[in-house]
C-alpha atoms as a PDB file:
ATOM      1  CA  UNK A   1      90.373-174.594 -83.521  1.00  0.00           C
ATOM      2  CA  UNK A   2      88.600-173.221 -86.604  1.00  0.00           C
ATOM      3  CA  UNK A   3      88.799-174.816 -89.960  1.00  0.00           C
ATOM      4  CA  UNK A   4      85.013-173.625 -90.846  1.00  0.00           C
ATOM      5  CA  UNK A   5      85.808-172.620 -94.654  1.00  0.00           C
ATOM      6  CA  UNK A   6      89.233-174.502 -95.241  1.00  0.00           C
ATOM      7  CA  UNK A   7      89.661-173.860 -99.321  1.00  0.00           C
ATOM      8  CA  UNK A   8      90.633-177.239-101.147  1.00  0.00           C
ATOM      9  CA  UNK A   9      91.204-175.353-104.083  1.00  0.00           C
ATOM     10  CA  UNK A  10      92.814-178.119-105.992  1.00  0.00           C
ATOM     11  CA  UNK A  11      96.568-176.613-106.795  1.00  0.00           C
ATOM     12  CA  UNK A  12      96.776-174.327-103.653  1.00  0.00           C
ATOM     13  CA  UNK A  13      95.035-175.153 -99.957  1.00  0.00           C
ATOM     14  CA  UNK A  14      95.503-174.093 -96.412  1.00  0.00           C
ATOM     15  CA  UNK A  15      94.442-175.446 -93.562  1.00  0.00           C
ATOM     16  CA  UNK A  16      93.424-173.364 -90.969  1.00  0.00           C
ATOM     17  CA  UNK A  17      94.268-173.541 -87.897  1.00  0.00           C
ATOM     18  CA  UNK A  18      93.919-171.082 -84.838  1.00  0.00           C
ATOM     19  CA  UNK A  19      96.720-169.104 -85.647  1.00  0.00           C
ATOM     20  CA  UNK A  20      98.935-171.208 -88.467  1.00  0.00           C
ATOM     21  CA  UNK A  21      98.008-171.059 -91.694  1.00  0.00           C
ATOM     22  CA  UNK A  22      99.598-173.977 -93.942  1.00  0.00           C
ATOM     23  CA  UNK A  23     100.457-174.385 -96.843  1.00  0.00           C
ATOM     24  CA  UNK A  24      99.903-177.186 -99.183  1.00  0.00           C
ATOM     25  CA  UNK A  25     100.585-177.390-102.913  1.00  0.00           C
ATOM     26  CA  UNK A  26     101.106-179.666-106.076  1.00  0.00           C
ATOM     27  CA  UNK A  27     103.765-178.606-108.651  1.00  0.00           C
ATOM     28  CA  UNK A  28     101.551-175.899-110.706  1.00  0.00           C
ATOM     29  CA  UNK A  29     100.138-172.605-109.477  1.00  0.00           C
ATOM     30  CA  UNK A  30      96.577-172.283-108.383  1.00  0.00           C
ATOM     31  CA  UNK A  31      94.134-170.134-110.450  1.00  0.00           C
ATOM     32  CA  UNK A  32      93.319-166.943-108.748  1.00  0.00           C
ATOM     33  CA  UNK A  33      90.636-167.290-105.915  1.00  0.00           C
ATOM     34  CA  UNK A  34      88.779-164.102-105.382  1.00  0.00           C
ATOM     35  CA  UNK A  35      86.035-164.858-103.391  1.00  0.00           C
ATOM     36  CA  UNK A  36      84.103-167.109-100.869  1.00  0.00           C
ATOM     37  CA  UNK A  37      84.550-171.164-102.363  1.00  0.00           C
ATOM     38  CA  UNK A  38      85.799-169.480-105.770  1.00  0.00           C
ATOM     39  CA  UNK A  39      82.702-167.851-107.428  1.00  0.00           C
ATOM     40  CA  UNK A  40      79.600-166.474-107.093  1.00  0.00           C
ATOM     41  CA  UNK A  41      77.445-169.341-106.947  1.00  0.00           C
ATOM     42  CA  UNK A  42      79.913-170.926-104.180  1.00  0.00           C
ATOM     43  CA  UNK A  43      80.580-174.363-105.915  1.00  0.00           C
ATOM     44  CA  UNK A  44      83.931-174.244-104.379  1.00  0.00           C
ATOM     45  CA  UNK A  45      84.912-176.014-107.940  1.00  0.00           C
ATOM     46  CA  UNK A  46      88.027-175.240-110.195  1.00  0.00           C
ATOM     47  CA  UNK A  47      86.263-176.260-113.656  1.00  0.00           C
ATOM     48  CA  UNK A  48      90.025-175.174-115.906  1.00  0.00           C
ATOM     49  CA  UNK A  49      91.888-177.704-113.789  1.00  0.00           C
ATOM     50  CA  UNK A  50      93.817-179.973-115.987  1.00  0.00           C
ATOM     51  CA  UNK A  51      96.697-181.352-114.161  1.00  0.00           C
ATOM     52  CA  UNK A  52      95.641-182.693-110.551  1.00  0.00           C
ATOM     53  CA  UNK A  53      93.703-185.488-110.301  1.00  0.00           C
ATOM     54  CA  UNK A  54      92.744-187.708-107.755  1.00  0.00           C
ATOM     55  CA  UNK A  55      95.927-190.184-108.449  1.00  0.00           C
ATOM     56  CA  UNK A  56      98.448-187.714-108.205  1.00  0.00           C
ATOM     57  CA  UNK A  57      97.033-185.638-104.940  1.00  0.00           C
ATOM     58  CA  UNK A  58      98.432-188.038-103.074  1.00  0.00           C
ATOM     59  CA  UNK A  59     101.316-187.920 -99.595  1.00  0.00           C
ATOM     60  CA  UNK A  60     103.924-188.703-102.219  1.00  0.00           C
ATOM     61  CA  UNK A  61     103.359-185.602-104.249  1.00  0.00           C
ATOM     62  CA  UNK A  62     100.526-183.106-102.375  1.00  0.00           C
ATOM     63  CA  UNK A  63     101.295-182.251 -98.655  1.00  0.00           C
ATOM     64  CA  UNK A  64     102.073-179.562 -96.220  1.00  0.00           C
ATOM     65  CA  UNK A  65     105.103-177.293 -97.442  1.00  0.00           C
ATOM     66  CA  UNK A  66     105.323-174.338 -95.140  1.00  0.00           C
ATOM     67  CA  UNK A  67     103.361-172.229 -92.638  1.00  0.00           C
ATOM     68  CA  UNK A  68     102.797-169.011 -91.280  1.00  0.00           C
ATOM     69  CA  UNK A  69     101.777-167.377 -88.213  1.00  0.00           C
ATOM     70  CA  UNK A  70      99.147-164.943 -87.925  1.00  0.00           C
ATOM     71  CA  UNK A  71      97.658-162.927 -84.561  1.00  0.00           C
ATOM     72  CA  UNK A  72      94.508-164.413 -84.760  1.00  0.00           C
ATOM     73  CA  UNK A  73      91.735-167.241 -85.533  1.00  0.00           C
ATOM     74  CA  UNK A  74      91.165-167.349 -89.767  1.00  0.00           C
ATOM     75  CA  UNK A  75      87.453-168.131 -90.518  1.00  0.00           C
ATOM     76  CA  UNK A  76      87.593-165.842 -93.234  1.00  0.00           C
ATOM     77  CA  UNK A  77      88.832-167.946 -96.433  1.00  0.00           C
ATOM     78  CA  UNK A  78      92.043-166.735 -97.820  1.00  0.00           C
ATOM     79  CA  UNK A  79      92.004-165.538-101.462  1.00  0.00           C
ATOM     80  CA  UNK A  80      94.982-165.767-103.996  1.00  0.00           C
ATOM     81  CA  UNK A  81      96.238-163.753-106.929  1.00  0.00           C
ATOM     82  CA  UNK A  82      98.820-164.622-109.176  1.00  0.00           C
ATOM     83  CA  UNK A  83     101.631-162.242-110.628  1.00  0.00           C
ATOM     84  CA  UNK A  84     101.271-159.757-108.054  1.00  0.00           C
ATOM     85  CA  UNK A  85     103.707-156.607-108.420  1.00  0.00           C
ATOM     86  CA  UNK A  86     104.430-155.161-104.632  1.00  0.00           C
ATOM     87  CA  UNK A  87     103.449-151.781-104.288  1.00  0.00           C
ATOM     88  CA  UNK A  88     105.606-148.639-103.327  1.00  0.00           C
ATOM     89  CA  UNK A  89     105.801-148.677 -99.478  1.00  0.00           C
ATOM     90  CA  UNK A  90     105.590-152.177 -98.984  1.00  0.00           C
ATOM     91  CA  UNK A  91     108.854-154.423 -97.909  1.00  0.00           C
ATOM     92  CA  UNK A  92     109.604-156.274-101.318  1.00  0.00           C
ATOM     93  CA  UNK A  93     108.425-153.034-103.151  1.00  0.00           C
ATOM     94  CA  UNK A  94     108.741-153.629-107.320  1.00  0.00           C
ATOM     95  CA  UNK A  95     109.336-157.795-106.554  1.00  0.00           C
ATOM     96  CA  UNK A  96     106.555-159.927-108.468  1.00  0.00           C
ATOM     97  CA  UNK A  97     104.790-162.698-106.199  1.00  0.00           C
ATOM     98  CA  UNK A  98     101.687-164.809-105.986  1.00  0.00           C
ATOM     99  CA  UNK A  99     100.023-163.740-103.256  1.00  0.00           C
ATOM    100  CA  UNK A 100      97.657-165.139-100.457  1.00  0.00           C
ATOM    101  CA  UNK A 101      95.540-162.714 -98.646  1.00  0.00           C
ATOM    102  CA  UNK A 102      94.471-163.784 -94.947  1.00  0.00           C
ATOM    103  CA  UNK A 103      91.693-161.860 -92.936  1.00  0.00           C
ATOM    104  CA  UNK A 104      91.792-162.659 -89.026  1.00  0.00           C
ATOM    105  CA  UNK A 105      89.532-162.307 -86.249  1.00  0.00           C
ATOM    106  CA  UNK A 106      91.785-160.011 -84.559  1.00  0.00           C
ATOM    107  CA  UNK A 107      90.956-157.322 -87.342  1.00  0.00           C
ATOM    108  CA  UNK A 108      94.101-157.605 -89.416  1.00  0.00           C
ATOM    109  CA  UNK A 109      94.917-158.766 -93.083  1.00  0.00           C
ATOM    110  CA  UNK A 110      98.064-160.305 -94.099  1.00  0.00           C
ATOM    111  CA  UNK A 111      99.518-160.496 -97.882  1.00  0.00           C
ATOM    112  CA  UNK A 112     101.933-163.945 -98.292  1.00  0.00           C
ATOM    113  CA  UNK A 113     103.967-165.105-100.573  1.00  0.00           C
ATOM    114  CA  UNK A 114     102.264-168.351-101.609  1.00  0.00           C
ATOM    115  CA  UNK A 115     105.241-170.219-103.225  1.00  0.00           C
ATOM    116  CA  UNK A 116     107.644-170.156 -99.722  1.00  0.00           C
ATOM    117  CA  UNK A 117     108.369-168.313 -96.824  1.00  0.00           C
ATOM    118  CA  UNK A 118     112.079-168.169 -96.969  1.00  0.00           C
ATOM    119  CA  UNK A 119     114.526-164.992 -96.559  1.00  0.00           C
ATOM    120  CA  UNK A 120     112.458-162.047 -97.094  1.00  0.00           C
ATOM    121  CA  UNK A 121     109.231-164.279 -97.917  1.00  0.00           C
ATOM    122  CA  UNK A 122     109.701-165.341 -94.039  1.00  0.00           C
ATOM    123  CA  UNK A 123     107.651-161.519 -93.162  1.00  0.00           C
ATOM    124  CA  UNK A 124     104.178-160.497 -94.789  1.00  0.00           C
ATOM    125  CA  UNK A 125     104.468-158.712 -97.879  1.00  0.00           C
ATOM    126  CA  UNK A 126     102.173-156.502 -96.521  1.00  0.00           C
ATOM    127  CA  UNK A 127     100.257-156.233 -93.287  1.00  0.00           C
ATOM    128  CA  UNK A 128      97.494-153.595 -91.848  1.00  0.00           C
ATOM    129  CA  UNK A 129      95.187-153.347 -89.001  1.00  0.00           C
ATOM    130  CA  UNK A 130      91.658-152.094 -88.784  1.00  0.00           C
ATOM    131  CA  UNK A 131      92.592-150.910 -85.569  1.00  0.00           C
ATOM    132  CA  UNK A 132      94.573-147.937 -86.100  1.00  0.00           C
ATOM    133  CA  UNK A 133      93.980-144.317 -87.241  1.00  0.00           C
ATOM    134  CA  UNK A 134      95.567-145.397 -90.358  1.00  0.00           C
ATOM    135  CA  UNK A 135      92.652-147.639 -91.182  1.00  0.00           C
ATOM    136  CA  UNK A 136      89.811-145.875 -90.119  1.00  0.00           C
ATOM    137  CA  UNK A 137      89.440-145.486 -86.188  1.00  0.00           C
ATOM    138  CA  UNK A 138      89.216-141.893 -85.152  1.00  0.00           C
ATOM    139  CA  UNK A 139      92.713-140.024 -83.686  1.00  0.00           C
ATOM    140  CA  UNK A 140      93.185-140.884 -80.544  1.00  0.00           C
ATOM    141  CA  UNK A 141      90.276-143.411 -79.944  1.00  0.00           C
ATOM    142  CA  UNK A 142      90.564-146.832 -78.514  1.00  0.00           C
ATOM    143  CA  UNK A 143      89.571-149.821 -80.590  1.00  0.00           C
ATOM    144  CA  UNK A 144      89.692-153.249 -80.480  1.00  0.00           C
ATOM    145  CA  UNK A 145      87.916-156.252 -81.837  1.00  0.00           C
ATOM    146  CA  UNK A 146      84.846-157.042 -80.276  1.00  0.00           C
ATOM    147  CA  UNK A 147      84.672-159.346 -78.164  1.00  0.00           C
ATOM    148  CA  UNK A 148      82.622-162.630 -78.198  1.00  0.00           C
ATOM    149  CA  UNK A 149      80.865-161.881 -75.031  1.00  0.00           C
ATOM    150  CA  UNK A 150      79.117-158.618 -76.490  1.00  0.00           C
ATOM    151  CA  UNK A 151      77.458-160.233 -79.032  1.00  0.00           C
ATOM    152  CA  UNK A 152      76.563-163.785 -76.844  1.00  0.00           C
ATOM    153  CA  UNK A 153      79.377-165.910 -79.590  1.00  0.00           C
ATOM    154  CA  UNK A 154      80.386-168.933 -78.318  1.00  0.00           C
ATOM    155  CA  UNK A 155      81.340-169.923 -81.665  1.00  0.00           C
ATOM    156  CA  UNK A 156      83.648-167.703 -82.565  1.00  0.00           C
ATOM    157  CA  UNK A 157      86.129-166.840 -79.343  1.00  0.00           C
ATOM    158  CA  UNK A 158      87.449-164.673 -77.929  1.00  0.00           C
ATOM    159  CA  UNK A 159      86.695-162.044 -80.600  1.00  0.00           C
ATOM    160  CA  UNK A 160      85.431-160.554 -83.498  1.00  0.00           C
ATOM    161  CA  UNK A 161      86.654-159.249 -86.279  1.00  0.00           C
ATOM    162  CA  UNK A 162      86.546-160.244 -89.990  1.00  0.00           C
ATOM    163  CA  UNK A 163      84.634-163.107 -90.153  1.00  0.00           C
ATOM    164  CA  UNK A 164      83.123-162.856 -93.802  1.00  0.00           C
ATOM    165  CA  UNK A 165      85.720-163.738 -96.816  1.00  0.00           C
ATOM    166  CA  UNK A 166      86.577-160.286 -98.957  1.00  0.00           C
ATOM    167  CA  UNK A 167      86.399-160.183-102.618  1.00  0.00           C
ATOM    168  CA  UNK A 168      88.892-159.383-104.506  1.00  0.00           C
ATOM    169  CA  UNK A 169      87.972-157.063-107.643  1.00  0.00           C
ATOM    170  CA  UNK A 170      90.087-158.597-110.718  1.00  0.00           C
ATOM    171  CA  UNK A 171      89.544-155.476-112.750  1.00  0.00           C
ATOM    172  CA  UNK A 172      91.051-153.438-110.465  1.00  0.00           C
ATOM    173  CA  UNK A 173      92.569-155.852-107.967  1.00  0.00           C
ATOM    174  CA  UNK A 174      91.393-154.255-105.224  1.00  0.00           C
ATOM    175  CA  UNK A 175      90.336-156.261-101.891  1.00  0.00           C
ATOM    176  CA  UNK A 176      86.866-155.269-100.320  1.00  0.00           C
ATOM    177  CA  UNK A 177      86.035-156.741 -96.713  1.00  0.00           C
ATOM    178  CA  UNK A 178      84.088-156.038 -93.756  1.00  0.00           C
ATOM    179  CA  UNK A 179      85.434-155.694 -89.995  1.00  0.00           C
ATOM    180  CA  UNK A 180      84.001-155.292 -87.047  1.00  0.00           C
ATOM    181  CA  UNK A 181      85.666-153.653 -84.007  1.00  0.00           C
ATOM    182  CA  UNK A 182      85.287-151.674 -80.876  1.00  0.00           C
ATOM    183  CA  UNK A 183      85.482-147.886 -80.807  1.00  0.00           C
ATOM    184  CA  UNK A 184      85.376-146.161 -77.692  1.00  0.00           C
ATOM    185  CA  UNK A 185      82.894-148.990 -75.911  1.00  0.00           C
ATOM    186  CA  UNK A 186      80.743-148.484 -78.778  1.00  0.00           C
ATOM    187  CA  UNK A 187      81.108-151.670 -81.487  1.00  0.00           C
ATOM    188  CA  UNK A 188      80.551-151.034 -85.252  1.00  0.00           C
ATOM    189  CA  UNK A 189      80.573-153.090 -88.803  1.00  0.00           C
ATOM    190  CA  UNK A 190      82.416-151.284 -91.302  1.00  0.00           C
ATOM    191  CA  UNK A 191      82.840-151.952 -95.030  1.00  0.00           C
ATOM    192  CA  UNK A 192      85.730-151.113 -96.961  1.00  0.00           C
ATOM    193  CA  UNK A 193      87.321-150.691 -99.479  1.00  0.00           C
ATOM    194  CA  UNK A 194      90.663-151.950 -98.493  1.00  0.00           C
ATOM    195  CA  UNK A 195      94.578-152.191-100.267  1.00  0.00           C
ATOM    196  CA  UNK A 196      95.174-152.609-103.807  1.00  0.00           C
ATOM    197  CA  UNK A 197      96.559-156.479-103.781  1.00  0.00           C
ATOM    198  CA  UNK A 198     100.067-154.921-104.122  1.00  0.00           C
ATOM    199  CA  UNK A 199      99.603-153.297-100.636  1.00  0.00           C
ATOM    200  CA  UNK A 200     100.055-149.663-101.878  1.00  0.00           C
ATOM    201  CA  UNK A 201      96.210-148.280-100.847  1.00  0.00           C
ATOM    202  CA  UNK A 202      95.092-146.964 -97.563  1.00  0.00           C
ATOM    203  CA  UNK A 203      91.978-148.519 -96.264  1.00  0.00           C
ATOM    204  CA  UNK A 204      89.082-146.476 -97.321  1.00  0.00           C
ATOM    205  CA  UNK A 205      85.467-146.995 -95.157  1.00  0.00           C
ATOM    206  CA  UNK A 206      82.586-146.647 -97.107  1.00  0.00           C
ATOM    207  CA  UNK A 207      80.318-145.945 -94.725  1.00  0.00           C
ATOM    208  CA  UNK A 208      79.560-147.367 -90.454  1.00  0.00           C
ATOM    209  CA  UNK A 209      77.065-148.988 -88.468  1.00  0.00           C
ATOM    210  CA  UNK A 210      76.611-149.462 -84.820  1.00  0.00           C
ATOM    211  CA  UNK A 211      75.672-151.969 -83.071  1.00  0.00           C
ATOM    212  CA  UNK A 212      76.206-156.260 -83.029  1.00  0.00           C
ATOM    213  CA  UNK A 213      74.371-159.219 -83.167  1.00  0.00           C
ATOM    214  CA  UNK A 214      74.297-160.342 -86.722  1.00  0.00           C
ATOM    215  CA  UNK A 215      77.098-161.241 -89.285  1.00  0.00           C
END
């Protein structure tokens, strides 16, 4: 079970399991999380936090609220925006939501509500797949994530597929990632330009490269 970069992000975590994520949070929203441990330099620190400290994270008033299932490990950490208007397309189209974005090993990217996961919040807000023709993968073509025993992983089982955290642009709020998968017999790393956080942009490659052995 993976928990390799579980984010402790002091008003919003998750714990991540194999294919559960949970949700934990204190009574205030989290500020946005765009990439890997919060910024560039990685100190995994939220320097504006005023309101939890280490008195009131406690099991009286901090713990486990809700969960959701995904089709696949998370090593990837999940990101979070705030204020999120869903896109046109997308099931809650027009509803406002703060939003955490899960990458999977299975090649797929999930958009939750991060306050609950009842009634309509109970189903992604938005999900894709790098595995279709929609995403990327040429008509007709068979693709799949690759699996562990092509590239010799015996950490990460039984496949591979987004395994770096995306970035989320502010400015733009667009979600950049890379994915590997299997096309054909033939694996490749792709980076892309994926979904505007409100889930209303196609994935867009920016460019391919074959082989595996390296992430």
């Amino acid at each position: 079970m993976f928990a390799k970069n579980t984010n402790r992000e002091v008003r919003l975590s998750l714990i991540l399991g194999s294919m559960t994520i949970f949700l934990l949070a204190g009574s205030t929203p989290a500020q946005n999380v765009t990439t890997q441990h919060n910024d560039a330099a990685r100190t995994g620190a939220n320097t504006g936090e005023t309101v939890l400290t280490p008195s009131n994270v406690n099991a009286n008033n901090f713990g486990k609220l809700f969960y959701y299932v995904v089709d696949g490990y998370v090593v990837a950490q999940p990101l979070y925006m705030a204020n999120i208007t869903m896109g046109a397309g997308t099931p809650q189209a027009g509803t406002k939501h703060n939003v955490v974005f899960v990458a999977t090993e299975h090649d797929s990217v999930y958009a939750f509500d991060a306050d609950g996961n009842l009634g309509p919040n109970s189903k992604p807000l938005w999900q894709i797949t790098l595995l279709d023709s929609a995403h990327g993968v040429a008509a007709g073509a068979t693709a799949t994530p690759v699996p562990a025993s092509d590239m010799g992983e015996t950490d990460l089982v039984p496949e591979v597929g987004i395994t770096g955290t995306p970035v989320i642009d502010p400015a733009t709020n667009t979600i950049y990632l890379v994915g590997k998968i299997k096309e054909n017999g033939v694996a490749l790393a792709r980076p892309a330009r994926t979904r505007h956080c409100d889930g209303s942009r196609k994935i867009r490659w920016a460019g391919a490269s074959g082989g595996v052995g390296s992430r």
